[in-house]
PDB file of N, CA and C in Angstrom:
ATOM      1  N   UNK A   1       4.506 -13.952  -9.987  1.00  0.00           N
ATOM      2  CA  UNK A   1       4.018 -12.908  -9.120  1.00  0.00           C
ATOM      3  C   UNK A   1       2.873 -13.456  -8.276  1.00  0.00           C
ATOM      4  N   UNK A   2       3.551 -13.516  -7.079  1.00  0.00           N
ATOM      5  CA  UNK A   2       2.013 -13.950  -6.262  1.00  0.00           C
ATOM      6  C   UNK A   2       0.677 -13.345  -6.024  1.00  0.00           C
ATOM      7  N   UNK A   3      -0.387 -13.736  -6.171  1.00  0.00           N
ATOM      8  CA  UNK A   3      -1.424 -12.978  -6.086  1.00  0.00           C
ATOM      9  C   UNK A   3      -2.248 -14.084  -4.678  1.00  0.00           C
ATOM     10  N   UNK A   4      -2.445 -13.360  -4.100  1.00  0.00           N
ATOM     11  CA  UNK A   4      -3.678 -14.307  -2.729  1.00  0.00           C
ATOM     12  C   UNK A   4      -4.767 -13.630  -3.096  1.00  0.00           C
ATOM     13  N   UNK A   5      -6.130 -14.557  -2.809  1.00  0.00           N
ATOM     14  CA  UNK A   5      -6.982 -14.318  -2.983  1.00  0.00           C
ATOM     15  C   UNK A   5      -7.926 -14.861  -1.407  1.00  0.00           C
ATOM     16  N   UNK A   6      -8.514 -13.905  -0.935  1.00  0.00           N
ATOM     17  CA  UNK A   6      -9.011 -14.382   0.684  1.00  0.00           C
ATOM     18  C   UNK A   6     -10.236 -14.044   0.197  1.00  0.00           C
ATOM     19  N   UNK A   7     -11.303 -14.910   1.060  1.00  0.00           N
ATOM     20  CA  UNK A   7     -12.594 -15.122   0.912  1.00  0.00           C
ATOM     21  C   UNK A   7     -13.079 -15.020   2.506  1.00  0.00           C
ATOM     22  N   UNK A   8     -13.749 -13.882   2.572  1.00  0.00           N
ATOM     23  CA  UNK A   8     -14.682 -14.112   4.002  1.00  0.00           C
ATOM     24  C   UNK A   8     -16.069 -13.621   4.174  1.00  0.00           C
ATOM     25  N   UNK A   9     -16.526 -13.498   5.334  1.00  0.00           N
ATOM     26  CA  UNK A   9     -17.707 -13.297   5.218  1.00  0.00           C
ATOM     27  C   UNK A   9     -18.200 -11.557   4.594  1.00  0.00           C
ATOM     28  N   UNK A  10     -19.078 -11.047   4.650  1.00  0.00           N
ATOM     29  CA  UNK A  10     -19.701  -9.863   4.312  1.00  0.00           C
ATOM     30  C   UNK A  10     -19.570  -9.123   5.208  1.00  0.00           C
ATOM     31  N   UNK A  11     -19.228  -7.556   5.284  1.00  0.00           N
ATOM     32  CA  UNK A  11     -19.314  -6.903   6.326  1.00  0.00           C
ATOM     33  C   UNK A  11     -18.175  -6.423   6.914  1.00  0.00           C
ATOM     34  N   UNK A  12     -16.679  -6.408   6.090  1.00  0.00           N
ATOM     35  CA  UNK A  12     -16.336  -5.998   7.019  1.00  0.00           C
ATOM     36  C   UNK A  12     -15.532  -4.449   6.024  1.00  0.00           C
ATOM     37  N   UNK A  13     -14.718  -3.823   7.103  1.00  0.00           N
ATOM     38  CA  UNK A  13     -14.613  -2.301   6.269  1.00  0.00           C
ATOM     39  C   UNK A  13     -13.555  -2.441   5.421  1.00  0.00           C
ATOM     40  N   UNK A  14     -13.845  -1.662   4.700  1.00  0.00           N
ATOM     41  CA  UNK A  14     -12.254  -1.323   3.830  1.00  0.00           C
ATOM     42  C   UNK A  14     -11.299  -0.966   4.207  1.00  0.00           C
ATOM     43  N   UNK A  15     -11.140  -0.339   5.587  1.00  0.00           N
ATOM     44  CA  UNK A  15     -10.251  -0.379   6.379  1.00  0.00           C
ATOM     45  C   UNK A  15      -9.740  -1.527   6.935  1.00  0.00           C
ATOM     46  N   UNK A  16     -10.429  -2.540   7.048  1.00  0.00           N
ATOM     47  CA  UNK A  16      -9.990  -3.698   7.651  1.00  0.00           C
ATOM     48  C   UNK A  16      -9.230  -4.583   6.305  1.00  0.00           C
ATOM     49  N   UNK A  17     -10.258  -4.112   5.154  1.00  0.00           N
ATOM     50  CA  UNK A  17      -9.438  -4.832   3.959  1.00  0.00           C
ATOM     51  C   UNK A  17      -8.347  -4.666   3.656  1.00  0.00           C
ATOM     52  N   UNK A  18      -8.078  -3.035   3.562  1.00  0.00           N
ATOM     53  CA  UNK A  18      -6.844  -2.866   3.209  1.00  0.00           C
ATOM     54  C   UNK A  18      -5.521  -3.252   4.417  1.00  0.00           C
ATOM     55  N   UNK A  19      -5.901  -2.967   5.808  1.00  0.00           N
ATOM     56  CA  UNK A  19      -5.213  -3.619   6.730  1.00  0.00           C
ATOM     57  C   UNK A  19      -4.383  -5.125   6.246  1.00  0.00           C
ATOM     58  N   UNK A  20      -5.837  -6.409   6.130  1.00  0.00           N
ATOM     59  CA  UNK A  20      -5.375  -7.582   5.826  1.00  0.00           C
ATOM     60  C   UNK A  20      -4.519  -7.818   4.727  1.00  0.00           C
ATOM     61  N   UNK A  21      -4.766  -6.843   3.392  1.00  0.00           N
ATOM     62  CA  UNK A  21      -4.106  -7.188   2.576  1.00  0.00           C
ATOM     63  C   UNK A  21      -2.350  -6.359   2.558  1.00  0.00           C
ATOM     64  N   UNK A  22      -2.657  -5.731   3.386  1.00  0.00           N
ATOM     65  CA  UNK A  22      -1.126  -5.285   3.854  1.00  0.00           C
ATOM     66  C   UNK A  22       0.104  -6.432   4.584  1.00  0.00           C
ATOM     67  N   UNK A  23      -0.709  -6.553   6.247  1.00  0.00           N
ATOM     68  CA  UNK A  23      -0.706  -7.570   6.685  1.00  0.00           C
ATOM     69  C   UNK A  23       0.014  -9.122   5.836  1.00  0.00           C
ATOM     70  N   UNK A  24      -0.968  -9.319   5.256  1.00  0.00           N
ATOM     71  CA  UNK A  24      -0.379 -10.327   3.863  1.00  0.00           C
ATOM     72  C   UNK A  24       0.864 -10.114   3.838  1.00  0.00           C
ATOM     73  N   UNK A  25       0.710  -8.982   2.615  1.00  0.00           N
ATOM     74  CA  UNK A  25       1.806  -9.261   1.616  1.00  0.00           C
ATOM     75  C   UNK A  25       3.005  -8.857   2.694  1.00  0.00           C
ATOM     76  N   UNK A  26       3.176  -8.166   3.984  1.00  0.00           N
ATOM     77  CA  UNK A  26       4.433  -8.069   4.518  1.00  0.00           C
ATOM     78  C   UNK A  26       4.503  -9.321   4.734  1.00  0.00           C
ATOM     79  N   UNK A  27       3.634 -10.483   5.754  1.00  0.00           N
ATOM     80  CA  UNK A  27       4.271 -11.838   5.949  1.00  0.00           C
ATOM     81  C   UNK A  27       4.887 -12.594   4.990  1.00  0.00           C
ATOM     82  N   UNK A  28       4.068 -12.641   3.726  1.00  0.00           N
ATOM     83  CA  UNK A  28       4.293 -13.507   2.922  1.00  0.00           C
ATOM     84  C   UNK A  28       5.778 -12.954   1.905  1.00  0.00           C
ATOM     85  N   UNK A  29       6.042 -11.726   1.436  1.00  0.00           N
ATOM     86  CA  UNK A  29       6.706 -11.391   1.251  1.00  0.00           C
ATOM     87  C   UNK A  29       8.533 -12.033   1.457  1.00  0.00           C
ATOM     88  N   UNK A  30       8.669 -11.960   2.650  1.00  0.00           N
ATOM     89  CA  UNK A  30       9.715 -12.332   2.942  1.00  0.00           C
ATOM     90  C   UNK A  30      10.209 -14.283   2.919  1.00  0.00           C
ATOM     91  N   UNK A  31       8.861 -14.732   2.984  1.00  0.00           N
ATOM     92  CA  UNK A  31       9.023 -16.327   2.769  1.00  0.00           C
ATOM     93  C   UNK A  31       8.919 -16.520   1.983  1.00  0.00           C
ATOM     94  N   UNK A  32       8.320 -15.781   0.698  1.00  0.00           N
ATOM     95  CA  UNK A  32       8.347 -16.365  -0.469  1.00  0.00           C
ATOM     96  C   UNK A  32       9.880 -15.724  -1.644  1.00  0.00           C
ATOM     97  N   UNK A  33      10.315 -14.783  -0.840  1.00  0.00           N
ATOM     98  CA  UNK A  33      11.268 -14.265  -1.770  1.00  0.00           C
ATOM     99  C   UNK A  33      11.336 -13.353  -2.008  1.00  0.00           C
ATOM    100  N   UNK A  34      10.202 -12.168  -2.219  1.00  0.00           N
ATOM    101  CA  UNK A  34      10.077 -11.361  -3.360  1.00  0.00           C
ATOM    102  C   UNK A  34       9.615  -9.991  -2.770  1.00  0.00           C
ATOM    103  N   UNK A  35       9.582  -8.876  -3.194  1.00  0.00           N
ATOM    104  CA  UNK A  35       9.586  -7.851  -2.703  1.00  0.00           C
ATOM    105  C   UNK A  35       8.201  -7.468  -2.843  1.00  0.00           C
ATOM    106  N   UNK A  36       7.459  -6.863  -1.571  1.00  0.00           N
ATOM    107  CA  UNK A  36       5.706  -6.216  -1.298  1.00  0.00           C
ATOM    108  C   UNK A  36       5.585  -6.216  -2.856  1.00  0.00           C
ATOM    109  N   UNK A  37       6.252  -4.930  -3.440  1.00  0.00           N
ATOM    110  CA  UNK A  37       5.700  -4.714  -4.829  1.00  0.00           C
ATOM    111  C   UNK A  37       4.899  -5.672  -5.830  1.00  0.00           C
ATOM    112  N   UNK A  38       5.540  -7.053  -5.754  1.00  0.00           N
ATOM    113  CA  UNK A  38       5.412  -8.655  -6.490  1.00  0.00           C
ATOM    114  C   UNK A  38       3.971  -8.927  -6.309  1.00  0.00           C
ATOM    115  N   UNK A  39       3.147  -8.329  -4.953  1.00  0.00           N
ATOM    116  CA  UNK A  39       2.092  -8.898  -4.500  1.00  0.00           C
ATOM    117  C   UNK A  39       0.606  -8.466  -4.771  1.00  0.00           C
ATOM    118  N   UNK A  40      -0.146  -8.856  -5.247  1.00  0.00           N
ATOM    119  CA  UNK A  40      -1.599  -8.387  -5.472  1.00  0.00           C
ATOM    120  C   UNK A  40      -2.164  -9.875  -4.716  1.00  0.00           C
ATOM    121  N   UNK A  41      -2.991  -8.602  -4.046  1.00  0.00           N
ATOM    122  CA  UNK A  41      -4.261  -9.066  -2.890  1.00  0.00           C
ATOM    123  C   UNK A  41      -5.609  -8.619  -3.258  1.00  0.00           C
ATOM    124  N   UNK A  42      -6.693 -10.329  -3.446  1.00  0.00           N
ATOM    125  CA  UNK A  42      -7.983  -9.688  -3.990  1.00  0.00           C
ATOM    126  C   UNK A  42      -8.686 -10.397  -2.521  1.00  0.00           C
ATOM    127  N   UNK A  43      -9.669  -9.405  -2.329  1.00  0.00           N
ATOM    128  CA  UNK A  43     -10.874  -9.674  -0.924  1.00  0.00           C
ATOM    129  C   UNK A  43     -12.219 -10.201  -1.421  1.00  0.00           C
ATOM    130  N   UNK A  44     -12.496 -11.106  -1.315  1.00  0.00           N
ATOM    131  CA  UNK A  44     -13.957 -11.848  -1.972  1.00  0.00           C
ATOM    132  C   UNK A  44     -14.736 -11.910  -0.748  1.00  0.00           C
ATOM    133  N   UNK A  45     -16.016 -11.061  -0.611  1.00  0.00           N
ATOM    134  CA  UNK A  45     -16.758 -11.176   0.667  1.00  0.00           C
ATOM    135  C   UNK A  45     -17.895 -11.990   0.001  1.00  0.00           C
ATOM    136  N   UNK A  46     -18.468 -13.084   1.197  1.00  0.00           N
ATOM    137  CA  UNK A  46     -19.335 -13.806   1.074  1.00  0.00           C
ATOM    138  C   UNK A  46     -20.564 -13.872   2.372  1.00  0.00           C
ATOM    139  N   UNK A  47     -21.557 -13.837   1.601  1.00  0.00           N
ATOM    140  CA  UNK A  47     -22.879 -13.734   2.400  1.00  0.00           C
ATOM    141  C   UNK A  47     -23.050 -15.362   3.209  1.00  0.00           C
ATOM    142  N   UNK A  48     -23.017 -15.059   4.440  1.00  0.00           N
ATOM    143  CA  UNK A  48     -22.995 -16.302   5.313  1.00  0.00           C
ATOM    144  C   UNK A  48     -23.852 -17.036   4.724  1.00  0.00           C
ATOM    145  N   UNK A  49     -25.058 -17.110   4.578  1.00  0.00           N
ATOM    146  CA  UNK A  49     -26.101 -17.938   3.743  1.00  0.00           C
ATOM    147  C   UNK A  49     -25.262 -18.958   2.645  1.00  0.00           C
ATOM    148  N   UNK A  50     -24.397 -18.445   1.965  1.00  0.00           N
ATOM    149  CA  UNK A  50     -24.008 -18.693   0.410  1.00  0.00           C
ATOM    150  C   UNK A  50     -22.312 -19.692   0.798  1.00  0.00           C
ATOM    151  N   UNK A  51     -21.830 -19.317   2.060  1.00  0.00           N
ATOM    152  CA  UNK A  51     -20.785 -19.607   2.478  1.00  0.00           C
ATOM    153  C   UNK A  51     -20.268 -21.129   2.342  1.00  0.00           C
ATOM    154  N   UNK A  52     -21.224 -22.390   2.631  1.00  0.00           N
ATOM    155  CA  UNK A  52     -20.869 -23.506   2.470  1.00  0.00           C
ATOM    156  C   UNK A  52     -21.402 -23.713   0.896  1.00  0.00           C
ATOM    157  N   UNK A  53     -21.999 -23.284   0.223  1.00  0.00           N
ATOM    158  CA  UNK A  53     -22.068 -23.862  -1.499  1.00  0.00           C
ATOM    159  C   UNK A  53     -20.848 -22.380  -2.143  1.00  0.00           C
ATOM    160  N   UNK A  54     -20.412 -21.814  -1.683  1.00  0.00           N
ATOM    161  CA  UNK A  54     -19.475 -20.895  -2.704  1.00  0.00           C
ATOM    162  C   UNK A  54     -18.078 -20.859  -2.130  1.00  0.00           C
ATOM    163  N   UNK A  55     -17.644 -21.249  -1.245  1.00  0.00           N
ATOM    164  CA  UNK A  55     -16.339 -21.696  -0.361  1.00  0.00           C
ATOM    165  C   UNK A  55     -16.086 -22.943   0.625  1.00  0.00           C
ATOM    166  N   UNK A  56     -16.838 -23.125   1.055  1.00  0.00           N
ATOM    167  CA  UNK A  56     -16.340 -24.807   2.144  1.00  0.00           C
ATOM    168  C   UNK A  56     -16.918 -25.150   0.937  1.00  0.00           C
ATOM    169  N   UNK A  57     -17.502 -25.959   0.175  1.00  0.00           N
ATOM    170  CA  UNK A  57     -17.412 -26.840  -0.728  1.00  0.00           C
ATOM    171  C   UNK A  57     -16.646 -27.140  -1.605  1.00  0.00           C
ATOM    172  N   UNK A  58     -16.520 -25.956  -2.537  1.00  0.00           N
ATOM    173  CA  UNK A  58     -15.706 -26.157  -3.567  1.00  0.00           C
ATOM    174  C   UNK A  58     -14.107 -25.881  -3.544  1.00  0.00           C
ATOM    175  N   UNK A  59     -13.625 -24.824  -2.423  1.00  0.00           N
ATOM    176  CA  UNK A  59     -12.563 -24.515  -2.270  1.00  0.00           C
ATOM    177  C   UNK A  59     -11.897 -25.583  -0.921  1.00  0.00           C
ATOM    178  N   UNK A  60     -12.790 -25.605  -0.007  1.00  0.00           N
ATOM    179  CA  UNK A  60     -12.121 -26.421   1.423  1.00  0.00           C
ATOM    180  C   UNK A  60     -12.098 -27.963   0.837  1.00  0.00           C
ATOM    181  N   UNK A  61     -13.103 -28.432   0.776  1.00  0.00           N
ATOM    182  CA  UNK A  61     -13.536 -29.782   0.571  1.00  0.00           C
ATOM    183  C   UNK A  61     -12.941 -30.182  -0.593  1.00  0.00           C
ATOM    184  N   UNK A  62     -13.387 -29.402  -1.989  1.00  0.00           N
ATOM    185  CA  UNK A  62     -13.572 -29.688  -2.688  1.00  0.00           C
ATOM    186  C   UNK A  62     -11.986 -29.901  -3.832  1.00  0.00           C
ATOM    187  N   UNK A  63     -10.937 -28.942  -2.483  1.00  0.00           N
ATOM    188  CA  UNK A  63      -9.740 -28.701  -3.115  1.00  0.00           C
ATOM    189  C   UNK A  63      -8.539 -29.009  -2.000  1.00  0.00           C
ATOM    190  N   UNK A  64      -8.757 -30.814  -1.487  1.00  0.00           N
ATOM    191  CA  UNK A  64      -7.970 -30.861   0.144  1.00  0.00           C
ATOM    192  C   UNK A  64      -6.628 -30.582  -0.530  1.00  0.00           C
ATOM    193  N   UNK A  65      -6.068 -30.760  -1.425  1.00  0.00           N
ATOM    194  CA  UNK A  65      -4.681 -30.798  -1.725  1.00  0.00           C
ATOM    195  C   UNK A  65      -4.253 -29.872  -2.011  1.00  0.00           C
ATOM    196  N   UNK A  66      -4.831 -28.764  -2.263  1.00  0.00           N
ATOM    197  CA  UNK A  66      -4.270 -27.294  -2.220  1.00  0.00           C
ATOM    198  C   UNK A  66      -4.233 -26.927  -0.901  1.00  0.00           C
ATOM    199  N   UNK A  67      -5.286 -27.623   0.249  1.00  0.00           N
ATOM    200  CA  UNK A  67      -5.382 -26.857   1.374  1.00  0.00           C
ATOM    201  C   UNK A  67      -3.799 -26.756   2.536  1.00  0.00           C
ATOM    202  N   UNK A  68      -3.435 -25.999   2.788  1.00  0.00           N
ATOM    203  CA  UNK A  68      -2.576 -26.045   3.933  1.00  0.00           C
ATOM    204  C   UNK A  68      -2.699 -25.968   5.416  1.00  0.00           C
ATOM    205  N   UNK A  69      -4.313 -25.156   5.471  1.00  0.00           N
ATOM    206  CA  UNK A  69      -4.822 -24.795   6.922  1.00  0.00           C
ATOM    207  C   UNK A  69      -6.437 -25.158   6.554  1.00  0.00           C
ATOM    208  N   UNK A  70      -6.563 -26.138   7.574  1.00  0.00           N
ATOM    209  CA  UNK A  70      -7.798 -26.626   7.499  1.00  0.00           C
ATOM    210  C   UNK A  70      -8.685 -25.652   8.477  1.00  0.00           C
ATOM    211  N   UNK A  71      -9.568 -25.467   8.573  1.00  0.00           N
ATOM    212  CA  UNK A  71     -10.280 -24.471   9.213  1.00  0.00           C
ATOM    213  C   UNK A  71     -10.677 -25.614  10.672  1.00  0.00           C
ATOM    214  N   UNK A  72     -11.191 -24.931  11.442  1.00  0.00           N
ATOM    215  CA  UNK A  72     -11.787 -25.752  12.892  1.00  0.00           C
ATOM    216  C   UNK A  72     -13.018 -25.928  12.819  1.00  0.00           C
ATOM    217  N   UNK A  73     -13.610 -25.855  11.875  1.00  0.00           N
ATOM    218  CA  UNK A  73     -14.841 -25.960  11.847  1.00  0.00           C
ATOM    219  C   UNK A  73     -15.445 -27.210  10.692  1.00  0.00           C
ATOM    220  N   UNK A  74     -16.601 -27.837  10.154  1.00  0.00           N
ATOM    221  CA  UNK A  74     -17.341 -28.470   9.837  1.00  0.00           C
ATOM    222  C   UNK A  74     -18.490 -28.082   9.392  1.00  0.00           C
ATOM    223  N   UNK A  75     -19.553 -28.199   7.931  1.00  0.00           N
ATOM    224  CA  UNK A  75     -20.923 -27.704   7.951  1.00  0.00           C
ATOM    225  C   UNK A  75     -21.197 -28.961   6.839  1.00  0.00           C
ATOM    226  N   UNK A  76     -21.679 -29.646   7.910  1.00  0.00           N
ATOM    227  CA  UNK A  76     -22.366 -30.984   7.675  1.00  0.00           C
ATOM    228  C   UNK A  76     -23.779 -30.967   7.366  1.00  0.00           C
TER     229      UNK A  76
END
């Protein structure tokens, strides 16, 4: 059962959450096989401050071989 887990910044509505995690599971849904129902979507908001030691480090950097979409950005 797939579960995604998205990480972004702080701030945005629950309306927008529940949007994205809709969003999701219809795309992913159909490429992976399995019917909306299969899908749980968790929203992890992160305080820009905290953003490169609690996600670009350990998840971008820290995990290239899981990554599939590298972000356009850098925090050197």
């Amino acid at each position: 059962m797939p579960h995604i887990i998205v990480k972004c910044l702080k701030g945005k509505s629950d309306e927008q959450k529940r949007l994205l995690a809709e969003k999701l599971t219809q795309a992913a849904a159909p490429i992976i096989g399995l019917g909306e129902e299969s899908f749980s979507v968790s929203i992890e908001e992160v305080a820009p401050e905290d953003w490169k030691e609690k996600v670009y480090v350990p998840d971008i950097i820290g995990q290239k071989e899981r990554l599939y979409k590298e972000p356009g950005y850098t925090m050197d």
